[in-house]
N, C-alpha and C. Protein backbone atom coordinates (compact mmCIF):
# COMPACT_ATOMS: atom_id res chain seq x y z
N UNK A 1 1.63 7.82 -2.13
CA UNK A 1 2.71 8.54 -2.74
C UNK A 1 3.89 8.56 -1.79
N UNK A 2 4.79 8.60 -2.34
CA UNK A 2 6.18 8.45 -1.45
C UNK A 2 6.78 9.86 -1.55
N UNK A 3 6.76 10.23 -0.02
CA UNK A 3 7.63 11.64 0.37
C UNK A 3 8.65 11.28 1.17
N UNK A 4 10.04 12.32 1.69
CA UNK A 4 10.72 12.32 2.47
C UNK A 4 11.11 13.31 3.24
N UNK A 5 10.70 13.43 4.32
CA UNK A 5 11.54 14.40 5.28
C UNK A 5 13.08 14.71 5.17
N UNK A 6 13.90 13.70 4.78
CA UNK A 6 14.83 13.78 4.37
C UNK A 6 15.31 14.06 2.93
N UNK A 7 14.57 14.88 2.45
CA UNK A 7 15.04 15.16 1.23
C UNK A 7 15.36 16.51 1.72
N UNK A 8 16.15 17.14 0.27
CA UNK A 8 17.02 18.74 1.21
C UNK A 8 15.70 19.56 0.85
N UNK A 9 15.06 19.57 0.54
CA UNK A 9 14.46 20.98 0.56
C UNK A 9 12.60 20.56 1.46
N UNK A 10 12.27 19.13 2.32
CA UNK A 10 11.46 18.69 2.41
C UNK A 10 10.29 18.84 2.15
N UNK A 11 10.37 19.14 0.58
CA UNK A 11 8.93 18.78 0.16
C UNK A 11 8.63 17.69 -0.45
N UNK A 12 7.67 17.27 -0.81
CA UNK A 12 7.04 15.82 -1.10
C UNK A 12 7.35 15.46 -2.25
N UNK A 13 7.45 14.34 -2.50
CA UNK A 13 8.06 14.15 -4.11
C UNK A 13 7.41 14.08 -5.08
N UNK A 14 6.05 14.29 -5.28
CA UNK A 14 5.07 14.41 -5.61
C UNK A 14 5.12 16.05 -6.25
N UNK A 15 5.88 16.73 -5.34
CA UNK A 15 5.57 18.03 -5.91
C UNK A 15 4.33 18.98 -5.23
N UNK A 16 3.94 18.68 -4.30
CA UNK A 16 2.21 19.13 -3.68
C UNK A 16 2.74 19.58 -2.15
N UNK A 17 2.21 20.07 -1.76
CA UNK A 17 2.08 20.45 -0.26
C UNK A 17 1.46 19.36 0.76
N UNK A 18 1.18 18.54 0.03
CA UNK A 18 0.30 17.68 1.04
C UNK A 18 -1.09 17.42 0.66
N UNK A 19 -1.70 18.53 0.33
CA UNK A 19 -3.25 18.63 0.35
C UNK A 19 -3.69 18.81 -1.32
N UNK A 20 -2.77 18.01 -2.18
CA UNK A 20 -3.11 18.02 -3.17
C UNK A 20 -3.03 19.43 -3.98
N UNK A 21 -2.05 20.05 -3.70
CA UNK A 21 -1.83 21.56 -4.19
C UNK A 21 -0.56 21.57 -4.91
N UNK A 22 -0.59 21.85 -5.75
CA UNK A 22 1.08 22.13 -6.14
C UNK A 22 1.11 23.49 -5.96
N UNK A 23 2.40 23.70 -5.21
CA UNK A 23 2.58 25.38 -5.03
C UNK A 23 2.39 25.97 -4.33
N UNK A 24 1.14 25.68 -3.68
CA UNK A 24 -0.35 27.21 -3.26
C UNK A 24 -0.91 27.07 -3.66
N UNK A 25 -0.85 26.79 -5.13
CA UNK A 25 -2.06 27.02 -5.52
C UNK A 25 -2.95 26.05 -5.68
N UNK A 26 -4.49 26.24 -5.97
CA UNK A 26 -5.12 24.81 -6.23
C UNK A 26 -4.85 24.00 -7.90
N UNK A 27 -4.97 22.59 -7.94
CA UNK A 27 -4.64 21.76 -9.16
C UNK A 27 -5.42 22.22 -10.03
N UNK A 28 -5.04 23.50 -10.75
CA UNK A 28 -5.45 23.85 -11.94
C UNK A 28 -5.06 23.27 -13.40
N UNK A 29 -5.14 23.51 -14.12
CA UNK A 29 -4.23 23.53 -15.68
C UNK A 29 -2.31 23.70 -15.36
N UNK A 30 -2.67 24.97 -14.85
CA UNK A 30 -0.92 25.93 -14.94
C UNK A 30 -0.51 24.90 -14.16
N UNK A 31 -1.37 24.49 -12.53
CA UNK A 31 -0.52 24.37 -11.21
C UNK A 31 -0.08 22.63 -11.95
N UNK A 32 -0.94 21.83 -12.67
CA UNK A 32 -0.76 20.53 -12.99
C UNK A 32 0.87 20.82 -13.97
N UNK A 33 1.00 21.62 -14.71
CA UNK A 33 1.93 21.82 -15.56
C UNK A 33 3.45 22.54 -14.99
N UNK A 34 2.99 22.90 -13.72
CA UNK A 34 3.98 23.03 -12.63
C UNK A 34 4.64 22.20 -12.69
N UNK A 35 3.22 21.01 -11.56
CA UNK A 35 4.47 20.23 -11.33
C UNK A 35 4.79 19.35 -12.07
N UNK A 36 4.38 19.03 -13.24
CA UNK A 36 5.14 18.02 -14.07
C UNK A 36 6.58 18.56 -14.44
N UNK A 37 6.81 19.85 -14.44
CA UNK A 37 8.28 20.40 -14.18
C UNK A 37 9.28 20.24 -12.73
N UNK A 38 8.43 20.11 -11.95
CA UNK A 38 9.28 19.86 -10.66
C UNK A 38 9.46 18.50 -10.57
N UNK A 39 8.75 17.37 -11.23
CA UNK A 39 8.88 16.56 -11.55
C UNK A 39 10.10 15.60 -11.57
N UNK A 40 10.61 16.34 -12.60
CA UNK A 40 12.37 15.68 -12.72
C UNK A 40 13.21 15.58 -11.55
N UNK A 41 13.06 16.77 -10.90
CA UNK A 41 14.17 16.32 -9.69
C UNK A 41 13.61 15.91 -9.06
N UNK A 42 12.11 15.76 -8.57
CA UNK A 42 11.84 14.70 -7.30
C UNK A 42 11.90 13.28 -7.91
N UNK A 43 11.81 13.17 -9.12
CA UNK A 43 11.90 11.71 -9.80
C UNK A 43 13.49 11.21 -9.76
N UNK A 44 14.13 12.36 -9.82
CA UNK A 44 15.86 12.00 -9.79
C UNK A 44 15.78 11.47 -8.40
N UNK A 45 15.21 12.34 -7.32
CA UNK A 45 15.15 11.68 -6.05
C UNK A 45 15.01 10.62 -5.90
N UNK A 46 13.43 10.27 -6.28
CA UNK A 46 12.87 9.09 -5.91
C UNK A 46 14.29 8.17 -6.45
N UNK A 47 14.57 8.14 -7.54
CA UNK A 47 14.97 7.20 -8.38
C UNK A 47 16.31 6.85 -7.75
N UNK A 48 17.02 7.98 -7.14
CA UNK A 48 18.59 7.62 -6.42
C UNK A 48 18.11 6.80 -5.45
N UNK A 49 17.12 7.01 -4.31
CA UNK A 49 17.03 5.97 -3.29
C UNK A 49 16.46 4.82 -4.03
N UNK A 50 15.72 4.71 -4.79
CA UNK A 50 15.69 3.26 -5.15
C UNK A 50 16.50 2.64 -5.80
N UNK A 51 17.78 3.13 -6.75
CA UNK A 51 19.25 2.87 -7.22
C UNK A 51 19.95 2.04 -6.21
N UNK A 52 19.54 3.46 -5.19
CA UNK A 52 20.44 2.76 -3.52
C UNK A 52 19.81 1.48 -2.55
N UNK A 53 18.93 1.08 -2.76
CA UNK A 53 17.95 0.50 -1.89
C UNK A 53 17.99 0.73 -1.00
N UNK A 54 17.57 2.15 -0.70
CA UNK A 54 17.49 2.70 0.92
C UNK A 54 15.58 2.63 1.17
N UNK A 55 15.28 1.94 1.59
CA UNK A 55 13.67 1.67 1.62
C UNK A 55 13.61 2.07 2.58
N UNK A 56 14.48 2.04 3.45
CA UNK A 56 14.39 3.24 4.84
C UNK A 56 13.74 4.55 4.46
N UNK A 57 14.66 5.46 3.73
CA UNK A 57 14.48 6.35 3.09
C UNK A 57 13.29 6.97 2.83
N UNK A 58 13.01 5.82 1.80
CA UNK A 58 11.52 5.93 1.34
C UNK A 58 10.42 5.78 2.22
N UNK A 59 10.83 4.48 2.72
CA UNK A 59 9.26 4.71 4.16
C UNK A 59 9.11 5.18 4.88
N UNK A 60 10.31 6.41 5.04
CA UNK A 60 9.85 7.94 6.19
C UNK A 60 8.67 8.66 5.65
N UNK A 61 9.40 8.36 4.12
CA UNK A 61 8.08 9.50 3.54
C UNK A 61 6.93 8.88 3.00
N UNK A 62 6.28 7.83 3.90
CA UNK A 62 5.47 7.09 2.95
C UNK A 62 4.04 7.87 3.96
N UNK A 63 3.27 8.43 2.89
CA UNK A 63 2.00 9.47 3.69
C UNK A 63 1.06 7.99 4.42
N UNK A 64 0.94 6.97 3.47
CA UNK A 64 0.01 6.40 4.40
C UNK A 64 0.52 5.83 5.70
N UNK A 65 1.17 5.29 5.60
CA UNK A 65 2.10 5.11 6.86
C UNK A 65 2.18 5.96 8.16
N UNK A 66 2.23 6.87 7.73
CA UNK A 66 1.94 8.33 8.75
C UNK A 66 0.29 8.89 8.73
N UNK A 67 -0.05 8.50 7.90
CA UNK A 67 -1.77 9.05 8.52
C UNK A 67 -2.45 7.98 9.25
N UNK A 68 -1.69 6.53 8.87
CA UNK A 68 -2.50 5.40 9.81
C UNK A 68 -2.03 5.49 11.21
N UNK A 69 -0.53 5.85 11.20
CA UNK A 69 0.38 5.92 12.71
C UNK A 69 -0.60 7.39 13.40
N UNK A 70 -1.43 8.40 12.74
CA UNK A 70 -1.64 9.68 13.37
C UNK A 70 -3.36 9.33 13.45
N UNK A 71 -3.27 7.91 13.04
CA UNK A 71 -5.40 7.93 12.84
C UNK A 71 -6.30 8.91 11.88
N UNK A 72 -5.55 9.42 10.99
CA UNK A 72 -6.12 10.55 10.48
C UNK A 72 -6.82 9.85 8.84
N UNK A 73 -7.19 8.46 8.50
CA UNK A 73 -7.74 7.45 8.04
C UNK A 73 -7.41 6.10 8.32
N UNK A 74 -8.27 5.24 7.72
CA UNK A 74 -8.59 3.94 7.98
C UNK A 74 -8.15 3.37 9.45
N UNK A 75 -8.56 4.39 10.34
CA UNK A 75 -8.29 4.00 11.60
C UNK A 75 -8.28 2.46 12.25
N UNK A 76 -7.52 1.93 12.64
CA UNK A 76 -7.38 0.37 13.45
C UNK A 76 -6.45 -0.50 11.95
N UNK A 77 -6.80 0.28 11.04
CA UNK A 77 -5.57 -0.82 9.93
C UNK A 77 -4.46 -0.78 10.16
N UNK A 78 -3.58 -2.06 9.37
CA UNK A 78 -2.21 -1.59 9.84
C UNK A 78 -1.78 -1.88 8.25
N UNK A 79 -0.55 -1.66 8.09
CA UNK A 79 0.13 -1.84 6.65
C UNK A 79 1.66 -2.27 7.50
N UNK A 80 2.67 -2.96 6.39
CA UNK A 80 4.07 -2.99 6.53
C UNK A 80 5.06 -1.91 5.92
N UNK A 81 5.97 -2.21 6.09
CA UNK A 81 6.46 -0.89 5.34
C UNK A 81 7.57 -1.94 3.92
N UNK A 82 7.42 -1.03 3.38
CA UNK A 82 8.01 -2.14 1.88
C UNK A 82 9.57 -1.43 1.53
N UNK A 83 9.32 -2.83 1.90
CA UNK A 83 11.13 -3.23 1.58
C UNK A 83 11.81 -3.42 0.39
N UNK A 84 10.99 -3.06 -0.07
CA UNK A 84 11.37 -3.35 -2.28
C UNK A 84 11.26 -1.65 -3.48
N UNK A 85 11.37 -1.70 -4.30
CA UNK A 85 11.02 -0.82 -5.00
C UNK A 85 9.67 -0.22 -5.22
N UNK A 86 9.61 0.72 -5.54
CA UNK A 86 7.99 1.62 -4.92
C UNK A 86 7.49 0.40 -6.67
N UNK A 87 6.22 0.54 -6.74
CA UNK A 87 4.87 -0.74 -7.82
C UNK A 87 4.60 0.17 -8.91
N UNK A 88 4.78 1.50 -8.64
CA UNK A 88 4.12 2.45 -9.56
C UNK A 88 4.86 3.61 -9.96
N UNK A 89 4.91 4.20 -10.72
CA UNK A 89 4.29 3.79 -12.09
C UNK A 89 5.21 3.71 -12.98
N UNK A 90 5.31 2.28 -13.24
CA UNK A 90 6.23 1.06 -14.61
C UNK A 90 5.90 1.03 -15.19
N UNK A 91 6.59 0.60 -16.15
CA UNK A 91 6.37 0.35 -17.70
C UNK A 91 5.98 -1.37 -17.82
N UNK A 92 4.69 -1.47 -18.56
CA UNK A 92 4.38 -2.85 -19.14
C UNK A 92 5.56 -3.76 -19.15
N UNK A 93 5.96 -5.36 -18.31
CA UNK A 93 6.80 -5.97 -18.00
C UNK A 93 7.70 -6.40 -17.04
N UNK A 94 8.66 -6.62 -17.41
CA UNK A 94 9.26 -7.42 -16.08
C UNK A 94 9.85 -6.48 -15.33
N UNK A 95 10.53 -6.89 -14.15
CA UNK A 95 10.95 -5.23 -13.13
C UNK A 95 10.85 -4.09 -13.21
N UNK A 96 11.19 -3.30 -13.26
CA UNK A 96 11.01 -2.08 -12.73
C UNK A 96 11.50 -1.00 -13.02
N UNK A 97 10.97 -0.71 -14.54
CA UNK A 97 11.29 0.52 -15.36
C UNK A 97 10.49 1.76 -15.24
N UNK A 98 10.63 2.85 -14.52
CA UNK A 98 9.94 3.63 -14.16
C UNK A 98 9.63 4.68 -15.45
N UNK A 99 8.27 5.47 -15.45
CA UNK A 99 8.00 6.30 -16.31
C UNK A 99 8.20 7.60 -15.57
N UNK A 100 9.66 8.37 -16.05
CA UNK A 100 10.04 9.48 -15.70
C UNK A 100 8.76 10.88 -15.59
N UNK A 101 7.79 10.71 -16.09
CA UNK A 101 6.92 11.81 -15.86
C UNK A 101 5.98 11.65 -14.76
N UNK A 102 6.51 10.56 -13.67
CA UNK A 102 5.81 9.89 -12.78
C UNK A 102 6.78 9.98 -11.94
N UNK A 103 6.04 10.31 -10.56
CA UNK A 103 7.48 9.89 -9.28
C UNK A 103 6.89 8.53 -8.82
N UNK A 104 8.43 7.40 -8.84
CA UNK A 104 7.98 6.04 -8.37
C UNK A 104 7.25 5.90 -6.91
N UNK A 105 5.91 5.64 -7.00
CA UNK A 105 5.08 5.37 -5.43
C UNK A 105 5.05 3.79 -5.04
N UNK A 106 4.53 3.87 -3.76
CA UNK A 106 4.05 3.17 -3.25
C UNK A 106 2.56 2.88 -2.91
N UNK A 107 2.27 2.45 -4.35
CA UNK A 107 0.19 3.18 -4.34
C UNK A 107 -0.40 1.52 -3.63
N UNK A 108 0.58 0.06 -4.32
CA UNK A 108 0.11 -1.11 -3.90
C UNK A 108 0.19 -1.40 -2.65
N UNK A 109 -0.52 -1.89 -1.74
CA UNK A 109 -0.27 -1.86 -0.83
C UNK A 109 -1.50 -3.14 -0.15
N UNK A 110 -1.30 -3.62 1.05
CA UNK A 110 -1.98 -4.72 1.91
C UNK A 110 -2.57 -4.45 2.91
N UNK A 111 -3.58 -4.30 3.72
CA UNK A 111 -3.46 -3.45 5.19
C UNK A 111 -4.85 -4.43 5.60
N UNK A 112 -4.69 -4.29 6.64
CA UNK A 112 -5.53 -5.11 7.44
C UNK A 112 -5.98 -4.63 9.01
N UNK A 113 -6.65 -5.24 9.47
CA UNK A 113 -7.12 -5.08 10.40
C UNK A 113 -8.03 -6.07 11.41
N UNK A 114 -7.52 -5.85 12.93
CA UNK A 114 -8.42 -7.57 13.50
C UNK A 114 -9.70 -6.65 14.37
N UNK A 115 -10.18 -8.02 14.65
CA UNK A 115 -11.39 -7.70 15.69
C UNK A 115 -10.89 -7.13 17.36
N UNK A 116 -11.52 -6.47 17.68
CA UNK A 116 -11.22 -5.77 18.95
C UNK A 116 -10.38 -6.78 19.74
N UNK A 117 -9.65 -6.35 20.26
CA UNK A 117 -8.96 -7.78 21.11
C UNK A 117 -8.02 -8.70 20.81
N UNK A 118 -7.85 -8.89 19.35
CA UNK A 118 -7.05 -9.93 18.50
C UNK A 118 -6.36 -8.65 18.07
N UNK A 119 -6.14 -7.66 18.22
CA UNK A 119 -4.86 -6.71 17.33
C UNK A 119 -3.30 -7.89 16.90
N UNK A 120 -3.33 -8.61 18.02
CA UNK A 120 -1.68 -9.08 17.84
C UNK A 120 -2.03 -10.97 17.10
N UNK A 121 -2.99 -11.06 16.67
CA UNK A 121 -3.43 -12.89 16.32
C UNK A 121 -3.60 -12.50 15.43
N UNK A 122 -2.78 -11.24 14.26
CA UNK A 122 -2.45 -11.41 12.63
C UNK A 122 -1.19 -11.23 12.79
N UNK A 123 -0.29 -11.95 12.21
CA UNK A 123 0.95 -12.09 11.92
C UNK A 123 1.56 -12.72 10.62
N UNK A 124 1.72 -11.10 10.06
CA UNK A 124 2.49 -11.53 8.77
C UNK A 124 3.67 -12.19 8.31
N UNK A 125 3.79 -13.40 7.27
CA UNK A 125 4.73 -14.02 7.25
C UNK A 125 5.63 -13.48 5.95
N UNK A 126 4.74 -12.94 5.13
CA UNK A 126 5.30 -12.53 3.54
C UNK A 126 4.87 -11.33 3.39
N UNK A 127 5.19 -10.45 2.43
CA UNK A 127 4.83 -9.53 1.86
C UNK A 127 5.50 -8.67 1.42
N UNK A 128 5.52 -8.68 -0.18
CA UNK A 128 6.29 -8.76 -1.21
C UNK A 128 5.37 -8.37 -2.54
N UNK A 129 6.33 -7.61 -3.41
CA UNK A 129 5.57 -7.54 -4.69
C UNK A 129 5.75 -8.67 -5.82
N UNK A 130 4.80 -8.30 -6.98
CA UNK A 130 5.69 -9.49 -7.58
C UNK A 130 6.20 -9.08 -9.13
N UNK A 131 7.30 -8.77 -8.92
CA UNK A 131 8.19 -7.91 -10.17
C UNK A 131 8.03 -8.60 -11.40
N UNK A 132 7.31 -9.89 -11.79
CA UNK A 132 7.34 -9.91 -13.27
C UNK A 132 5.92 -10.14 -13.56
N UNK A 133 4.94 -9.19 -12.91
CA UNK A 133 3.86 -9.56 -13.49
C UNK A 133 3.75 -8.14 -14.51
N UNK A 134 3.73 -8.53 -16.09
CA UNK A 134 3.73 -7.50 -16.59
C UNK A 134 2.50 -6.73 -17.34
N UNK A 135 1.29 -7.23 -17.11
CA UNK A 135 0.36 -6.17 -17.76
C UNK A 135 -0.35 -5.35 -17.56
N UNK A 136 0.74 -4.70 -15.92
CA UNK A 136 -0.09 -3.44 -15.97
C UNK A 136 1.08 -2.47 -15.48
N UNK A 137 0.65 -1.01 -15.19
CA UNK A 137 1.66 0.25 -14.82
C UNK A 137 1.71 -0.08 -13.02
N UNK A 138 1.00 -1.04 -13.03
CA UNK A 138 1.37 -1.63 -11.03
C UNK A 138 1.84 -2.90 -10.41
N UNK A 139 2.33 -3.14 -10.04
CA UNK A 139 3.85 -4.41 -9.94
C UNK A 139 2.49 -4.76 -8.62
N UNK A 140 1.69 -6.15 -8.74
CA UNK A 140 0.86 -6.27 -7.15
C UNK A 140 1.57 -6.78 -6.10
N UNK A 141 1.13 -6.43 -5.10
CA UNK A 141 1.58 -6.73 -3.80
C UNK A 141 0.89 -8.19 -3.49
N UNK A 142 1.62 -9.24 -2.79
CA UNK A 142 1.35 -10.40 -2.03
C UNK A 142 1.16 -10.62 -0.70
N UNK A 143 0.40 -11.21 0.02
CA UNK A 143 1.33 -11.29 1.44
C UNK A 143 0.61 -12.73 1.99
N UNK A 144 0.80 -13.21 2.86
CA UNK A 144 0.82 -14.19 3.78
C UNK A 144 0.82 -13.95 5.33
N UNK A 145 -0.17 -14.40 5.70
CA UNK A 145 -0.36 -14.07 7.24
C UNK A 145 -0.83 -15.50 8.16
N UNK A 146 -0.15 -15.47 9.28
CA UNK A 146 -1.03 -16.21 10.17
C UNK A 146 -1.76 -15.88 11.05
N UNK A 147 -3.06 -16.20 11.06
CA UNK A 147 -3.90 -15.54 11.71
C UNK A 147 -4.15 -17.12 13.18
N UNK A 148 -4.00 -16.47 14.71
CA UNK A 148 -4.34 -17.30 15.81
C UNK A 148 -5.65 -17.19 15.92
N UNK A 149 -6.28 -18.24 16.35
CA UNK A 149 -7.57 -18.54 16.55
C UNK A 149 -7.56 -18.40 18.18
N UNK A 150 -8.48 -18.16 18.53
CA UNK A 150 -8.53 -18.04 20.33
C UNK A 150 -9.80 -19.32 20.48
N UNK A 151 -9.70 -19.77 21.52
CA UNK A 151 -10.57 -20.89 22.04
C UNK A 151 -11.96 -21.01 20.80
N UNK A 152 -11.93 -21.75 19.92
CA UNK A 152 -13.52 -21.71 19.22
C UNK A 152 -14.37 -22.61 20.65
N UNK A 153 -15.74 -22.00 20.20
CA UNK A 153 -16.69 -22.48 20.79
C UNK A 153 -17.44 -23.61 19.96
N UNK A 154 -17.83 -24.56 20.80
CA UNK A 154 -18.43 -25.57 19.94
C UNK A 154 -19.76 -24.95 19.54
N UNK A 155 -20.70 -25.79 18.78
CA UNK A 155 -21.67 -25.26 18.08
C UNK A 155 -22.65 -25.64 18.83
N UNK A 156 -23.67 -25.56 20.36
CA UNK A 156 -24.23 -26.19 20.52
C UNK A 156 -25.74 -26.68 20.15
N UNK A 157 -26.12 -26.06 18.89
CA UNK A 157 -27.26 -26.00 18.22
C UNK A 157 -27.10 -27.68 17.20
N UNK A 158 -27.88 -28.69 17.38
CA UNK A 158 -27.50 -29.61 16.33
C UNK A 158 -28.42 -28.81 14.72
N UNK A 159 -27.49 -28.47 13.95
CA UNK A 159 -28.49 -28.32 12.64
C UNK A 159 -29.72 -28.88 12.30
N UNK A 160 -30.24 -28.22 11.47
CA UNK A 160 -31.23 -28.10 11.42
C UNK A 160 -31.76 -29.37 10.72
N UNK A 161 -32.78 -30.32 10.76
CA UNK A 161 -33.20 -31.46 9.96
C UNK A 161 -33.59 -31.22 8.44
N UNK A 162 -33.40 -31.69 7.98
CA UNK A 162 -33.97 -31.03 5.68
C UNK A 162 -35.08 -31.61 5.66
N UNK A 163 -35.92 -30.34 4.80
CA UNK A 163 -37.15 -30.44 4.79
C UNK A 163 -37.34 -31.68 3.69
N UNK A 164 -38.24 -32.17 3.57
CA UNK A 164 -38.66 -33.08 2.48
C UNK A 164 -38.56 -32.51 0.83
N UNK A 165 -37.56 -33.20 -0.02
CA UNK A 165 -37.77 -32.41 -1.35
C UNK A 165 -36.31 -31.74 -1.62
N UNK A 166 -35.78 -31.51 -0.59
CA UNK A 166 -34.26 -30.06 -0.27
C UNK A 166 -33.30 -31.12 0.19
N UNK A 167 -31.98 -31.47 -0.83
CA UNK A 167 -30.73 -31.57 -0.64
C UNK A 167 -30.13 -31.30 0.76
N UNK A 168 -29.98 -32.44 1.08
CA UNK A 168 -28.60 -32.18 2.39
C UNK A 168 -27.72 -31.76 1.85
N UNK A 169 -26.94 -31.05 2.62
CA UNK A 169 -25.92 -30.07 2.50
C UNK A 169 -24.41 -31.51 3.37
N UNK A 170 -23.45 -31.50 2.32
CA UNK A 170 -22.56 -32.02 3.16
C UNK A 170 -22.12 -30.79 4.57
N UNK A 171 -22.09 -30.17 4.60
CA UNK A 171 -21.35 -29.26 5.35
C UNK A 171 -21.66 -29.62 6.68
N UNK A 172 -22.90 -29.77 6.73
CA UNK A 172 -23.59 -30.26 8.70
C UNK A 172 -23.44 -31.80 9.10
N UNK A 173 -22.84 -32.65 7.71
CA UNK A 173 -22.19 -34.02 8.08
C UNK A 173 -20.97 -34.33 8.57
């Protein structure tokens, strides 16, 4: 979900405290019917910075972004920060018609993670949504990476000989 510190009154655009509360109170009936009223102006929000293409903006307040930067889940992943219009939640079709009873997020997303030691031998080259895929309420995310290989080791085991009866495998030729 996409929040901003920089919004004037800094609460989340979502309408919640953070912890899945609207209000104080817990997501009851009333508290759900809350915030579909507070709704409108954080959607006016959302919707001016993405008018503006301030993706800056938006990726201050992007929660995952900040719980991966604080370790507080999917510890060792990383994500990019998106430079395009939030994926969710559109209307069936091409770009990016948002459904006003929805604040536009950033739910699509890519994240990855290397083996101990290789943190820096993933390097993303792309990553991008793709605005005319239209049959669903989520625009998917793409990306492209190059991943460095560090010294491979040769194999020094010669495979194994095939039993009588059992297909060689091209793969060990």
């Amino acid at each position: 979900k996409l929040t901003s510190s920089s919004l004037p009154d800094n609460k989340k655009l979502d309408g919640s405290d953070g912890n899945g509360v609207a209000g104080g109170t817990p997501a009851s009936p009333a508290a759900k019917e809350e915030r579909g009223k507070d709704n409108g102006s954080h959607f006016a929000q959302a919707k001016e910075l993405v008018d503006a293409e301030d993706w800056k903006a938006l990726n201050e307040g992007d929660e995952l972004a900040k719980a991966l930067e604080k370790k507080d889940c999917l510890v060792g992943f990383k994500t990019l920060p998106c430079n395009w219009p939030p994926t969710f939640k559109v209307a069936r079709g091409e770009g990016y018609q948002y459904n006003e009873k929805r604040t536009p997020s950033y739910t699509d997303r890519i994240l990855w993670k290397s083996a101990h030691g290789m943190g820096d031998d993933v390097v993303p080259f792309l990553y991008e949504p793709c605005p005319d895929f239209i049959t669903s309420d989520h625009k998917p995310i793409r990306g492209g990476y190059v991943v460095k290989m560090k010294n491979a080791t040769k194999c020094k085991e010669k495979p194994p000989k095939s039993k009588k009866g059992m297909r060689e495998s091209n793969i060990s030729k």
